[in-house]
C-alpha atoms as a PDB file:
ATOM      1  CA  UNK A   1      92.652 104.585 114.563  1.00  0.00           C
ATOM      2  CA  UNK A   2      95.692 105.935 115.640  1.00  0.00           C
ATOM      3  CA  UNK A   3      99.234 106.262 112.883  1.00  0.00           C
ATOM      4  CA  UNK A   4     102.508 104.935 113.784  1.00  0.00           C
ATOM      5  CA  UNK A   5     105.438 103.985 112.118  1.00  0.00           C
ATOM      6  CA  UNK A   6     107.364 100.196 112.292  1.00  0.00           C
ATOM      7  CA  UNK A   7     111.048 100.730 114.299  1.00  0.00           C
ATOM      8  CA  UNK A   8     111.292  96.795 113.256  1.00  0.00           C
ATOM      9  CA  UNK A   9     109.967  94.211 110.961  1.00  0.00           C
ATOM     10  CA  UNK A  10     106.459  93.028 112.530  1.00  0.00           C
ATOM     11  CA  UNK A  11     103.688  90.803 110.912  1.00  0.00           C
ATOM     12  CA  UNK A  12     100.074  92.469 111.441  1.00  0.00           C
ATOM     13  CA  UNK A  13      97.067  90.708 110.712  1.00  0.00           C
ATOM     14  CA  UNK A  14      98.716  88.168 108.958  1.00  0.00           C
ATOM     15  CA  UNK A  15     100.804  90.675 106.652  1.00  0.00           C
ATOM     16  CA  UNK A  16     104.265  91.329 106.696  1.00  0.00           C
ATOM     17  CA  UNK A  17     105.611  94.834 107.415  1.00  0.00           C
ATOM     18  CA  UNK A  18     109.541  96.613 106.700  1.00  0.00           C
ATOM     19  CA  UNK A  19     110.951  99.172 109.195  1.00  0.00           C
ATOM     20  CA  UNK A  20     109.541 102.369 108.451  1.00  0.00           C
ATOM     21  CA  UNK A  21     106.075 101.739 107.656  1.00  0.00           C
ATOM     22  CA  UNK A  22     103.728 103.594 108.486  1.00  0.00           C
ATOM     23  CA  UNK A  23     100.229 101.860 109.563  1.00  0.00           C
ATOM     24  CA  UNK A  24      96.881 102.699 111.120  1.00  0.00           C
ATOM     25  CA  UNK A  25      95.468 100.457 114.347  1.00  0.00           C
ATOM     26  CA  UNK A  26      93.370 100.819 117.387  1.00  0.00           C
ATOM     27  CA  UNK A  27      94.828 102.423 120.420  1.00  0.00           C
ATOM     28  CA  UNK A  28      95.527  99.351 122.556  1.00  0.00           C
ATOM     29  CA  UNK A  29      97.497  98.204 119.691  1.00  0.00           C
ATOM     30  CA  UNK A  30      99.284 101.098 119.098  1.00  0.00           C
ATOM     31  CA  UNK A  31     100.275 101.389 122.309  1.00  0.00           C
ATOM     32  CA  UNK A  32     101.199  97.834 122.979  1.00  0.00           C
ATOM     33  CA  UNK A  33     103.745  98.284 119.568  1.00  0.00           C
ATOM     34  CA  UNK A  34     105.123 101.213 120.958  1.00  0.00           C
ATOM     35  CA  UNK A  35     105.371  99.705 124.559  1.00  0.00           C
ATOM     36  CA  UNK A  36     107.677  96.923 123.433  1.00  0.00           C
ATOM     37  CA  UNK A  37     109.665  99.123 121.260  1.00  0.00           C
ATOM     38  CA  UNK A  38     108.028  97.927 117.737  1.00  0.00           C
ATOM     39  CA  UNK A  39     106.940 101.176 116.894  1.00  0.00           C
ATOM     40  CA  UNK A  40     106.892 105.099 117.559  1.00  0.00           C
ATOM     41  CA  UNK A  41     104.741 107.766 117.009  1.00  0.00           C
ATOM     42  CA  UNK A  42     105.067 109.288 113.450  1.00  0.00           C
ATOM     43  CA  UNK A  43     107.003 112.951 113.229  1.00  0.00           C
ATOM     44  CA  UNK A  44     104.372 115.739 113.778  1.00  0.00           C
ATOM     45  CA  UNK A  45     104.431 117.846 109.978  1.00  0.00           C
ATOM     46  CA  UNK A  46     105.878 120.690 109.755  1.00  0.00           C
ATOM     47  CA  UNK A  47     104.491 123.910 111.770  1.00  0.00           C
ATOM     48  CA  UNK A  48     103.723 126.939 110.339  1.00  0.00           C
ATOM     49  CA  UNK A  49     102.660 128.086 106.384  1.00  0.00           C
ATOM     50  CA  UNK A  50     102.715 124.623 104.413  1.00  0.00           C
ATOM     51  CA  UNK A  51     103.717 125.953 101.260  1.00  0.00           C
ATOM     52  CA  UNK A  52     106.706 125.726 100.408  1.00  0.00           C
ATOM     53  CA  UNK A  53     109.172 128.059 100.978  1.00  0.00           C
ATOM     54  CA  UNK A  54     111.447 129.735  97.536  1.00  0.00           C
ATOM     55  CA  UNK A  55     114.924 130.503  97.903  1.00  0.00           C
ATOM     56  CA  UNK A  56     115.547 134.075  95.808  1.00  0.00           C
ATOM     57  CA  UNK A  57     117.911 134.416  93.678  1.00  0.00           C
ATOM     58  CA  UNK A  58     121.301 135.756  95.234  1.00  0.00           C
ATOM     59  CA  UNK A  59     122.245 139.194  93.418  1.00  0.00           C
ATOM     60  CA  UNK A  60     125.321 138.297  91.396  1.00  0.00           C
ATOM     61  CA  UNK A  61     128.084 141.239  91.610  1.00  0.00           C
ATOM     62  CA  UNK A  62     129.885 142.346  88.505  1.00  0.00           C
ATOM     63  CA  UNK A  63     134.005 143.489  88.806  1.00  0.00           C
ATOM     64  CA  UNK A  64     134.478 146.167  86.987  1.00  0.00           C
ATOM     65  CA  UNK A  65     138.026 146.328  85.010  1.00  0.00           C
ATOM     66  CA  UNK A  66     140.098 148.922  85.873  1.00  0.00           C
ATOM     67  CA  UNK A  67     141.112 149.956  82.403  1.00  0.00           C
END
């Protein structure tokens, strides 16, 4: 089975589908939807570590009064 995602509205086997999608089929279909601009090939995830990254906390300066 091969993933893509809906660019338009499209019935498949008899079931209605939005833009944005996301559905399995065979090859031949797949490439058929993506031929006559029905579909596209889903974004590749991320690269790299898959946990997610922390932001620190930013060091918060202090003004000292000049008393």
């Amino acid at each position: 089975m091969t993933s893509i995602v809906l660019t338009h509205p499209h019935t498949h086997a008899g079931k209605p589908h939005k833009a944005g999608e996301r559905l399995d089929v065979d090859g031949s279909t797949a490439d058929w939807l993506i031929a006559n601009g029905i579909a596209r090939q889903p974004e590749p995830p991320p690269q790299g570590d898959s946990a997610p990254i922390e932001a620190k906390p930013t060091p918060t300066q202090r003004k000292e009064s000049k008393s």
